[in-house]
Protein backbone atom coordinates (compact mmCIF):
# COMPACT_ATOMS: atom_id res chain seq x y z
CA UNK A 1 -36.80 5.78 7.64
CA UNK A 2 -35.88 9.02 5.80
CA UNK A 3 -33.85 10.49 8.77
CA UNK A 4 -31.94 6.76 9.59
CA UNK A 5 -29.81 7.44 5.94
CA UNK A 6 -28.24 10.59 6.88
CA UNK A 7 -27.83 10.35 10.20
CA UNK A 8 -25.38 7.27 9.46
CA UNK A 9 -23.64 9.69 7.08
CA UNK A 10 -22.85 12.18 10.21
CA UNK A 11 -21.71 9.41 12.49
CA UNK A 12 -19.45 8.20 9.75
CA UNK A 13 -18.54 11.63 9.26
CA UNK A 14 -18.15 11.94 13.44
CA UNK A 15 -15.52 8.86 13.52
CA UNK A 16 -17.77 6.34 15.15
CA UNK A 17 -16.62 2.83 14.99
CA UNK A 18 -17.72 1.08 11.24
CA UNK A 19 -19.13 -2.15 12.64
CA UNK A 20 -21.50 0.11 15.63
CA UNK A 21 -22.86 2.01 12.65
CA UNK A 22 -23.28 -1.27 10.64
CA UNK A 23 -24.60 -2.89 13.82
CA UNK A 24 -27.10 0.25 14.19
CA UNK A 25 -28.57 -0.40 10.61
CA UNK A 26 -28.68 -3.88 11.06
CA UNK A 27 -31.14 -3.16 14.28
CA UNK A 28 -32.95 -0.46 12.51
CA UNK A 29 -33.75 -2.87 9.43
CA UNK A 30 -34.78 -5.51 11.55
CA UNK A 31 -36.74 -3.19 13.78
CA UNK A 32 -38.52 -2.07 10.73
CA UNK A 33 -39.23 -5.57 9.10
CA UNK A 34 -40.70 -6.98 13.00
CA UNK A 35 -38.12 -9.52 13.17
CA UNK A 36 -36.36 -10.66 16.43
CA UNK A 37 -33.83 -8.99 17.54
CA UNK A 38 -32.06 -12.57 18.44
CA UNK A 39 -31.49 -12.93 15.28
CA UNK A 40 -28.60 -10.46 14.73
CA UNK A 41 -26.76 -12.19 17.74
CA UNK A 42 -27.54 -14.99 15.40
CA UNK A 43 -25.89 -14.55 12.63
CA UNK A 44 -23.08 -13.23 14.58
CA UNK A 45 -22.02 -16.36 16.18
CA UNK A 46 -22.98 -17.81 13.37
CA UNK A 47 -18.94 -16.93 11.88
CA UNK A 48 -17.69 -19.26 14.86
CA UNK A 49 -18.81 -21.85 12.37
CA UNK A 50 -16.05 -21.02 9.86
CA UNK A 51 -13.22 -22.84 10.59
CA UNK A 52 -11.47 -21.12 7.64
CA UNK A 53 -11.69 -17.80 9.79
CA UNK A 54 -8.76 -19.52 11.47
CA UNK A 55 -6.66 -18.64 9.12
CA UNK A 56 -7.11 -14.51 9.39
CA UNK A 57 -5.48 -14.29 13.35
CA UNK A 58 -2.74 -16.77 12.40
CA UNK A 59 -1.50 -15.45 9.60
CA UNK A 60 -2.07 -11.71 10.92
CA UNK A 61 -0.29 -12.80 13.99
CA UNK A 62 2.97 -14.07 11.85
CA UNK A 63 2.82 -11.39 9.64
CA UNK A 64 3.52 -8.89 12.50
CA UNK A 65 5.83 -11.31 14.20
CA UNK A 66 8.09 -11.25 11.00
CA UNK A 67 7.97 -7.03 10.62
CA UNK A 68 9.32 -6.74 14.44
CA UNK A 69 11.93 -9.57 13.60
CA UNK A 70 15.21 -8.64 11.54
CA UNK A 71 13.32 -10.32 8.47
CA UNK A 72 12.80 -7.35 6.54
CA UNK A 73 16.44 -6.09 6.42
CA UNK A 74 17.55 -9.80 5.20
CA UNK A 75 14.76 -9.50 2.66
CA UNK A 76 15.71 -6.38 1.12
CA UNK A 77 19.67 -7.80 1.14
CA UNK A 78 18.31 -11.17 -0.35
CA UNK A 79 16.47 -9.09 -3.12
CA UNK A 80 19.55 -6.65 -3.62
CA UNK A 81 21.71 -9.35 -4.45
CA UNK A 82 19.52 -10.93 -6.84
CA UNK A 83 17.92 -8.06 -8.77
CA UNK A 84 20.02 -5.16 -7.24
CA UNK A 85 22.41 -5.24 -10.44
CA UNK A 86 19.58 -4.38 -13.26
CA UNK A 87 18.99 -0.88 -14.43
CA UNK A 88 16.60 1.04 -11.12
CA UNK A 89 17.41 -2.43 -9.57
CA UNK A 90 17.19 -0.64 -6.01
CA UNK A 91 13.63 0.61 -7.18
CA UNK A 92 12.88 -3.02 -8.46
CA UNK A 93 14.18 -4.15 -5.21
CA UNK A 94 11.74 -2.09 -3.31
CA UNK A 95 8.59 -3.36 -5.46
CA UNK A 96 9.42 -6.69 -4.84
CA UNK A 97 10.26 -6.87 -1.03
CA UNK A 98 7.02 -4.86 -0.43
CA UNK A 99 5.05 -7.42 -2.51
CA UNK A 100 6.60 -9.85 -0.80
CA UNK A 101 6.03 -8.56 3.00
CA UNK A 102 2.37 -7.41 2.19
CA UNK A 103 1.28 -10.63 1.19
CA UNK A 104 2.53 -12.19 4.71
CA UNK A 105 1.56 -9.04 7.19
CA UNK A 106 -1.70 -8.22 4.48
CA UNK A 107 -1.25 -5.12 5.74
CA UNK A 108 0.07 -2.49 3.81
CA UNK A 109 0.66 0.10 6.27
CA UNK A 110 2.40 -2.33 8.18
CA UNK A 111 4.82 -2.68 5.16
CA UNK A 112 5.18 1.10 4.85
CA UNK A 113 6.31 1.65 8.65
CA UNK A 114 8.49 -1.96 8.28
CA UNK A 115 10.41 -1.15 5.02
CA UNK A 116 10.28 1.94 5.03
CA UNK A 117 12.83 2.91 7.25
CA UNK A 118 15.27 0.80 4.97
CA UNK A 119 14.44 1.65 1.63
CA UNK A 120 13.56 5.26 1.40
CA UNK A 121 17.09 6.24 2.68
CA UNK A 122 18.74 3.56 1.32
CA UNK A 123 17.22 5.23 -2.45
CA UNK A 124 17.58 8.35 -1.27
CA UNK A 125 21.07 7.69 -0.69
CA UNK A 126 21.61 5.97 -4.42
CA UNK A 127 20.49 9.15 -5.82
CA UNK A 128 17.24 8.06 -6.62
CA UNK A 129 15.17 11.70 -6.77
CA UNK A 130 13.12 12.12 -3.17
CA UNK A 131 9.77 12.58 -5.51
CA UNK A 132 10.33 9.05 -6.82
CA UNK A 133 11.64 7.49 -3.91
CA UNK A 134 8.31 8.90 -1.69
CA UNK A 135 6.03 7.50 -4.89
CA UNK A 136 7.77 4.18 -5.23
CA UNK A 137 7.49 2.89 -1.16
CA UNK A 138 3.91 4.46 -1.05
CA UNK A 139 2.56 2.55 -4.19
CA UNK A 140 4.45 -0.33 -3.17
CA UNK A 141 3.48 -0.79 0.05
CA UNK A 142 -0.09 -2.55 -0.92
CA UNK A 143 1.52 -4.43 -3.80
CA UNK A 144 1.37 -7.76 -2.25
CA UNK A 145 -2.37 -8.03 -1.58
CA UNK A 146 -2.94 -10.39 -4.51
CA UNK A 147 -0.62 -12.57 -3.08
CA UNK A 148 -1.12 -15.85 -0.97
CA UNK A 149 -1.66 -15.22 2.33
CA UNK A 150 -2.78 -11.92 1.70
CA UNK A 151 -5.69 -11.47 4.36
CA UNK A 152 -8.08 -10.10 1.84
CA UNK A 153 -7.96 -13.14 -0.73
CA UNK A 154 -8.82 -14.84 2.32
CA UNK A 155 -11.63 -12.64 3.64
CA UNK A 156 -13.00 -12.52 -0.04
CA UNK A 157 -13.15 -16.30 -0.10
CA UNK A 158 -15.35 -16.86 2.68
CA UNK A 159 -17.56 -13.67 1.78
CA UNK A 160 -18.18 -14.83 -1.41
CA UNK A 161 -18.15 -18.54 -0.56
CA UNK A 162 -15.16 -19.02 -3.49
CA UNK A 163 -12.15 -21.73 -2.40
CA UNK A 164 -9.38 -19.90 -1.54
CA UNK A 165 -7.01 -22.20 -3.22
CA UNK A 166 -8.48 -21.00 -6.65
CA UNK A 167 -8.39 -17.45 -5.60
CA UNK A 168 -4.49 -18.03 -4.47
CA UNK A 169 -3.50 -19.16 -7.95
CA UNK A 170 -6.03 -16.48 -9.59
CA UNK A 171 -4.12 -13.52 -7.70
CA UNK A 172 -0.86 -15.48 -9.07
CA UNK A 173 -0.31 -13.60 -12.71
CA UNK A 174 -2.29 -10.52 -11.86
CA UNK A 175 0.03 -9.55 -9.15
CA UNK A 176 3.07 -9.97 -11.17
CA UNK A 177 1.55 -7.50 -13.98
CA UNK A 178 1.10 -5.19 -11.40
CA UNK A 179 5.09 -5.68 -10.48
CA UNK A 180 6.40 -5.84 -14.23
CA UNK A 181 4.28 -2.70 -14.81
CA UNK A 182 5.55 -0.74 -12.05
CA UNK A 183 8.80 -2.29 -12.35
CA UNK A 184 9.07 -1.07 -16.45
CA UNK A 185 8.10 2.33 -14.91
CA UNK A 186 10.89 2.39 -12.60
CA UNK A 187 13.43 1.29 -15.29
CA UNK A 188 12.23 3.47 -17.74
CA UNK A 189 13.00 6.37 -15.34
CA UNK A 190 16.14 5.55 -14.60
CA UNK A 191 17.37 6.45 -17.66
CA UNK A 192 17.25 10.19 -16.48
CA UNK A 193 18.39 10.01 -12.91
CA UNK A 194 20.82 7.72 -14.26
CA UNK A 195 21.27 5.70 -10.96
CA UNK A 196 24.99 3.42 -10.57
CA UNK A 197 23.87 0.44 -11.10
CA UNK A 198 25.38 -2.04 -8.59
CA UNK A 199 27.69 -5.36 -9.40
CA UNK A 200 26.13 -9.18 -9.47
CA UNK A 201 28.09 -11.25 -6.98
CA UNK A 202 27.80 -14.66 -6.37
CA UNK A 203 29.31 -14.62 -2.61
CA UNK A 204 26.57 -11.59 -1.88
CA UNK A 205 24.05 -14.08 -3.41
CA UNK A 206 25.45 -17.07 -1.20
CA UNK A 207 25.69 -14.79 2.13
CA UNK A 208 22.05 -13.46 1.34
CA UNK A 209 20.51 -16.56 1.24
CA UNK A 210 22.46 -18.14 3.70
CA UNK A 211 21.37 -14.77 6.46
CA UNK A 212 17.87 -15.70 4.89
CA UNK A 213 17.25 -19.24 5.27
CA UNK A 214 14.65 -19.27 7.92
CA UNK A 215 12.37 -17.16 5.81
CA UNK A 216 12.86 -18.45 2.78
CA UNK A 217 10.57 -21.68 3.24
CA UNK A 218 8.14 -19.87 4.32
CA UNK A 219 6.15 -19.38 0.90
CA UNK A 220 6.89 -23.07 0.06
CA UNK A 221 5.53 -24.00 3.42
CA UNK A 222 1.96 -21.77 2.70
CA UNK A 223 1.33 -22.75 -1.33
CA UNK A 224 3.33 -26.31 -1.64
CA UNK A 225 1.54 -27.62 1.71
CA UNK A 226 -1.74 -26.39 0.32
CA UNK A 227 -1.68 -26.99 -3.12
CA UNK A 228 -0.33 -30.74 -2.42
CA UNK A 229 -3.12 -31.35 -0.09
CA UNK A 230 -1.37 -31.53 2.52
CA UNK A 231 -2.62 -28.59 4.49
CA UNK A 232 -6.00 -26.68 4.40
CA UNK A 233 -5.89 -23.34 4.66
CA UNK A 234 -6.06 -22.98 8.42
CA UNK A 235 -3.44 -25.58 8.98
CA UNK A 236 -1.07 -24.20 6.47
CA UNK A 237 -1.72 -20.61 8.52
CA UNK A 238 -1.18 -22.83 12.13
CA UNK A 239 2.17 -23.81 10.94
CA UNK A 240 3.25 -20.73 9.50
CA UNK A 241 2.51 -19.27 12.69
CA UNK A 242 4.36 -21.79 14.84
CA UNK A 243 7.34 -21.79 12.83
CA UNK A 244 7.76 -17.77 12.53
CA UNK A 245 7.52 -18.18 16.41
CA UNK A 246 10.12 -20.35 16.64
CA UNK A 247 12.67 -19.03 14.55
CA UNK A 248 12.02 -15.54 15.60
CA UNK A 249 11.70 -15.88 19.29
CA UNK A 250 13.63 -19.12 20.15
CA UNK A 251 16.15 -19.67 17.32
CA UNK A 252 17.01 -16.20 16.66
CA UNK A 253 15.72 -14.69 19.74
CA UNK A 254 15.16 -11.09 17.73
CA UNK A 255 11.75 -11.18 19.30
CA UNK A 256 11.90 -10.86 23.43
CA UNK A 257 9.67 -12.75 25.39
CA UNK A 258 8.86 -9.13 27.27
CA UNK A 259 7.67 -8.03 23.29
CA UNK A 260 5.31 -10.59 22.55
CA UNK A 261 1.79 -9.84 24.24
CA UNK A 262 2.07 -6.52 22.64
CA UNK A 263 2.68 -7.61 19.00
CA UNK A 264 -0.11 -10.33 19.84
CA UNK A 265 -2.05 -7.17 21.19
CA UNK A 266 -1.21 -5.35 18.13
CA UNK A 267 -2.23 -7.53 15.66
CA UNK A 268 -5.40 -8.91 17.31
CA UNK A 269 -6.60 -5.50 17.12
CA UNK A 270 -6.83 -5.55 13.17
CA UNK A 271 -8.11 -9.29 13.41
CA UNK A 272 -11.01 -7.84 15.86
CA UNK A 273 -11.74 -5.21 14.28
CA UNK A 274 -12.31 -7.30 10.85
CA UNK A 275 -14.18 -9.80 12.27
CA UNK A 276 -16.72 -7.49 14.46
CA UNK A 277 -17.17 -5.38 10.85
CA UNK A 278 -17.93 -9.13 9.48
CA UNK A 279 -20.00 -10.53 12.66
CA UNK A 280 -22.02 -7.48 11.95
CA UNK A 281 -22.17 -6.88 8.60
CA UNK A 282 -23.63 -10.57 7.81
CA UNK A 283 -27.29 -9.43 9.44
CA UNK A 284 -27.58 -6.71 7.83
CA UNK A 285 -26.68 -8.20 4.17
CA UNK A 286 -28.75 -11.00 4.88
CA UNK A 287 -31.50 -8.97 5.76
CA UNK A 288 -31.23 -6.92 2.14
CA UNK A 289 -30.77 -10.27 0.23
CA UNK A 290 -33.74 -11.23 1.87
CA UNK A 291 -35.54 -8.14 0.96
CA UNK A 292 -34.26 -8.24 -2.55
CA UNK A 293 -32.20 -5.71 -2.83
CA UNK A 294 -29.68 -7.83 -5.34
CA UNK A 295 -32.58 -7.96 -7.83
CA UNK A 296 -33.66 -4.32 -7.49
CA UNK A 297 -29.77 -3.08 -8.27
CA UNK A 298 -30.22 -5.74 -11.24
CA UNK A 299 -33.18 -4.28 -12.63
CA UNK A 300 -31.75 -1.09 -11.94
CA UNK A 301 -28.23 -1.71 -13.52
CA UNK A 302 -29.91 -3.61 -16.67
CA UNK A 303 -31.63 -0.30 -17.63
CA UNK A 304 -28.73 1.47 -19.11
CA UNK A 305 -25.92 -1.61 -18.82
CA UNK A 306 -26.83 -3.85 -21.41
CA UNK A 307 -23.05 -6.52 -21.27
CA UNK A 308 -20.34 -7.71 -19.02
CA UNK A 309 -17.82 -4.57 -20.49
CA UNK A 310 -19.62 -1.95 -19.57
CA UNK A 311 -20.53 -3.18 -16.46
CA UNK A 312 -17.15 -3.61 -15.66
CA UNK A 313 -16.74 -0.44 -16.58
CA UNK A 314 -18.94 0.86 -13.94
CA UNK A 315 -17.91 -1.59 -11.81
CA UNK A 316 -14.09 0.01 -11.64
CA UNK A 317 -15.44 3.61 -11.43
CA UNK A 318 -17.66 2.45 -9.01
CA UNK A 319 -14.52 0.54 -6.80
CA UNK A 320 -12.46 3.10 -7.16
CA UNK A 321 -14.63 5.66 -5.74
CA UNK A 322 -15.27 3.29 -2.76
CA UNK A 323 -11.74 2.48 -2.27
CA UNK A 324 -11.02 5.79 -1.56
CA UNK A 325 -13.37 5.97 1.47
CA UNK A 326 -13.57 2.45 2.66
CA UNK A 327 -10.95 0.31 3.91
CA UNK A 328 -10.89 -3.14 2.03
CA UNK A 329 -11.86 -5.68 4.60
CA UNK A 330 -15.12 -3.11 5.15
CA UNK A 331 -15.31 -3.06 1.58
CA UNK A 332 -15.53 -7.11 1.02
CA UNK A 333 -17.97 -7.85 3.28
CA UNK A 334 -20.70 -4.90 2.84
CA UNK A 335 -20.14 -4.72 -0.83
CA UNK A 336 -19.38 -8.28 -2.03
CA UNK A 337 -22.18 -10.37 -1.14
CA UNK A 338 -24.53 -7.30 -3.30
CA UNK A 339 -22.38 -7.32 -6.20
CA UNK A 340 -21.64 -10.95 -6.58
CA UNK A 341 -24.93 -11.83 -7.65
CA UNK A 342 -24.81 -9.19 -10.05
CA UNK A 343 -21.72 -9.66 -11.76
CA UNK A 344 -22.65 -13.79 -11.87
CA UNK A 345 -25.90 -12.30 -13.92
CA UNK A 346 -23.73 -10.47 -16.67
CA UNK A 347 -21.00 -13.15 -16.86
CA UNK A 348 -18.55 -12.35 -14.59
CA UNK A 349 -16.69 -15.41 -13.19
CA UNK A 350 -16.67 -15.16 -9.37
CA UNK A 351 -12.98 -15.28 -9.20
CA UNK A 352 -12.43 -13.06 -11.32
CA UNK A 353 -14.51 -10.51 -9.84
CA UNK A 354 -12.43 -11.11 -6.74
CA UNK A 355 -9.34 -10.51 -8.37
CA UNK A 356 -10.58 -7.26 -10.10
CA UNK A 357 -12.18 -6.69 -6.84
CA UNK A 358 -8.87 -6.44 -4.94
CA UNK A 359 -7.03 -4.72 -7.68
CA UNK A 360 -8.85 -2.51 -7.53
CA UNK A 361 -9.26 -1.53 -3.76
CA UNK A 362 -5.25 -1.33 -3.96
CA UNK A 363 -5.72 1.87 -5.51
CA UNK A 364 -7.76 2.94 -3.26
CA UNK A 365 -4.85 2.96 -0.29
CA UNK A 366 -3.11 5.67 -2.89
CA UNK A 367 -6.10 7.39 -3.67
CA UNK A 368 -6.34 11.14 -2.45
CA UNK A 369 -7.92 12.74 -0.64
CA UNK A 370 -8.41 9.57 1.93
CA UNK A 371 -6.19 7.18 0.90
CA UNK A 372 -4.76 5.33 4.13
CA UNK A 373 -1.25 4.70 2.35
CA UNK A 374 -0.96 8.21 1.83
CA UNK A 375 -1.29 9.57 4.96
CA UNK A 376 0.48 6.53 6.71
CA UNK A 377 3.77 7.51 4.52
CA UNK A 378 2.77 11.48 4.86
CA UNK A 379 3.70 10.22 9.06
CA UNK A 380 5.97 7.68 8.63
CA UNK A 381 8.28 10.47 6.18
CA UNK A 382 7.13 13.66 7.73
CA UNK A 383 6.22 15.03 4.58
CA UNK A 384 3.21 17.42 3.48
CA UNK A 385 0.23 15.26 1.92
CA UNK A 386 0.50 17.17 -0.66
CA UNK A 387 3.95 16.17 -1.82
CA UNK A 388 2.43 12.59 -1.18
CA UNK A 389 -0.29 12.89 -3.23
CA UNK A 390 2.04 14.44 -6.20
CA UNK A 391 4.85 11.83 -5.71
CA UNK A 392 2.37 8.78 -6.09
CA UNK A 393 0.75 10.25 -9.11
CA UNK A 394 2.39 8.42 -11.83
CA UNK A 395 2.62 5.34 -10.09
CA UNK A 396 -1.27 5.30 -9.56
CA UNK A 397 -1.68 6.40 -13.33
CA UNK A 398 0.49 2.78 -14.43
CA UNK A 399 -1.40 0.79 -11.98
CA UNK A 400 -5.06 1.71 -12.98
CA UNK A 401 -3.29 0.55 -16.22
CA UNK A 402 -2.89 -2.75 -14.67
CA UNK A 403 -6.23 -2.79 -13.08
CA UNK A 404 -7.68 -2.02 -16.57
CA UNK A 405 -5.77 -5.24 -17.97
CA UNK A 406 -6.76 -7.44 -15.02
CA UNK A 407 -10.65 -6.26 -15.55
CA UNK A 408 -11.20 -7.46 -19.11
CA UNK A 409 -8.61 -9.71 -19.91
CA UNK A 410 -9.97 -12.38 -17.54
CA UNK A 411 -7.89 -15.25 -19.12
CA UNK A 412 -5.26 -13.70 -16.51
CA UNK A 413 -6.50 -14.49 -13.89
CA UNK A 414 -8.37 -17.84 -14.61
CA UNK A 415 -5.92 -19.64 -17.04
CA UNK A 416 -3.80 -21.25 -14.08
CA UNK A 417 -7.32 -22.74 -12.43
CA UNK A 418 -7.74 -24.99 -15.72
């Protein structure tokens, strides 16, 4: 037992796979506690009871259907024309369409590569300051995560047995803090690069949607079928999938037949590796809530936090740390179903704790040394981490901001589910 701790540590440390070393814990625990073996195989195949799970592949699948299609050019124009007259309205631009694409591919270093490639130069070119403009896409690019579809509201929902429809709406406000906040930033800065601001014209407006009408249904499609009742979640991701096929392969044929089994390939690969991480990861929680192990971090907690602030407190410093290390679908199902009970015992509203949750583990894609964002833009750029980690700086400073509003003003993210 004393040697099974730190030798997980060095095969962490050694790159091997998350779910073998959660797997390898799993066996050990069971191992320990004489219980069957079987059982992990189990609980396993015990996900292939979730129909919900549908929804991950689907929307995965359109999500990286739409970033090899022409869809993120026409949603940078669409957004240009509508916004691209304010003061840093290129830079608001940016925030937006990343929000926007993130949500659908859930994926933010999918959003990075995608937009990338249009907006840094296109900023660069504006005379937007290469510092800002590396900052800006990097932050931006996991913006969207509290967004319906984002993947993670959706892995967080079945983790924590919460509806996803509530957690859709809950993510609704919070998200667009995080965009006003960053988007104030942005303007606010502008006053010293002192970017041309561009004209408002009604025929760009026109032409942009026009170029964009395929997409634009798209959100309508996701949140009106499913808030009307008309879809559950796995239907609304069935024909969101379906209908990005379509248009994208049939209609506008900017997806070849010849390229489809290897975006299918491609984005399978995320969807497996999330769903081995949870296959695995439920025997080995259910083993520790069986053993107690909720209660003992209880007791353990209540010794020095005595309310719901400064638990949140810890909490935060706590996710912050982990987001850092952990990517955020490993992070939901390991962590969620320990701290859930928890935070229930000091007050905090399951939702909510999502929501913070999240927020939170979006930080942790811009959080040095390991955050993935950074070194995904340190490639996609061909910059020095360094400059990366410098150029996100403020932007990380204004969203903890955020993430400290979201975290204890919880009437933000629970007034739309009255």
């Amino acid at each position: 037992m004393m040697i099974i701790g730190p030798l997980m540590v060095i095969l962490v440390l050694l790159g091997a796979p998350l779910f073998a070393i959660i797997a390898a814990g799993a066996f050990w625990n069971f191992y320990q506690a004489d219980i069957d073996l079987q059982a992990i195989a189990i609980e396993f195949y015990g996900i292939a009871e979730m129909p919900i799970l549908l929804a991950i592949p689907l929307f995965t699948f359109a999500g990286y259907l739409l970033s090899e299609s022409d869809a993120p050019k026409r949603l940078v124009r669409l957004t240009s024309a509508l916004l691209g007259w304010m003061p840093a309205g290129l830079a608001v631009v940016s925030l937006v369409a990343c929000a926007f694409f993130t949500a659908f591919t859930g994926a933010s270093g999918v959003t990075i590569i995608a937009l990338g490639a249009i907006l840094f130069p296109a900023m660069q070119q504006a005379g937007y300051p290469e510092k800002f403009n590396l900052g800006l896409v990097t932050s931006a690019g996991s913006l969207g995560l509290l967004f319906a579809p984002s993947l993670p509201l959706i892995l967080y929902g079945v983790v924590a047995e919460v509806p996803i429809e509530s957690l859709f709406l809950a993510g609704l406000l919070p998200g667009f803090l995080m965009l006003l906040v960053l988007s104030g930033f942005s303007i606010w800065k502008n006053r010293a690069i002192r970017t041309p601001l561009g004209d408002f014209s009604w025929y760009e407006v026109r032409s942009a949607l026009r170029e964009s009408m395929w997409e634009i249904p798209l959100p309508v499609v996701v949140l009106g079928g499913i808030y009307s009742g008309y879809f559950a979640i796995s239907e609304a991701a069935a024909v969101t999938a379906l209908y990005v096929l379509i248009v994208d392969v049939v209609i506008l044929k900017e997806v070849s037949l010849r390229k489809l089994p290897s975006i299918v390939r491609e984005s399978m690969i995320l969807v497996g590796g999330i769903m081995m991480i949870l296959g695995v990861s439920r025997a080995s929680t259910n083993f520790m809530i069986d053993a107690g192990v909720p209660q003992q971090l209880l007791e353990w907690i209540s010794g020095f936090v005595t309310g719901e602030i400064a638990f949140m407190v810890m909490l935060l410093l706590f996710l912050l740390m982990l987001g850092a290390i952990l990517d955020i679908f490993s992070a939901i199902v390991l962590v969620v179903p320990l701290i859930l009970p928890i935070a229930t015992q000091f007050g905090v509203h399951p939702v909510h704790l999502g929501i913070v949750f999240l927020a939170t583990m979006q930080l942790g894609y811009i959080t040095p040394p390991v955050g993935l964002n950074l070194f995904i833009a340190g490639y996609r750029f061909d910059r020095p981490i360094v400059n990366i980690y410098l150029s996100t700086l403020p932007f990380f400073i204004f969203l903890m901001i955020s993430v400290g509003l979201i975290a204890f003003w919880p009437a933000l993210s629970l007034i739309l589910l009255k």
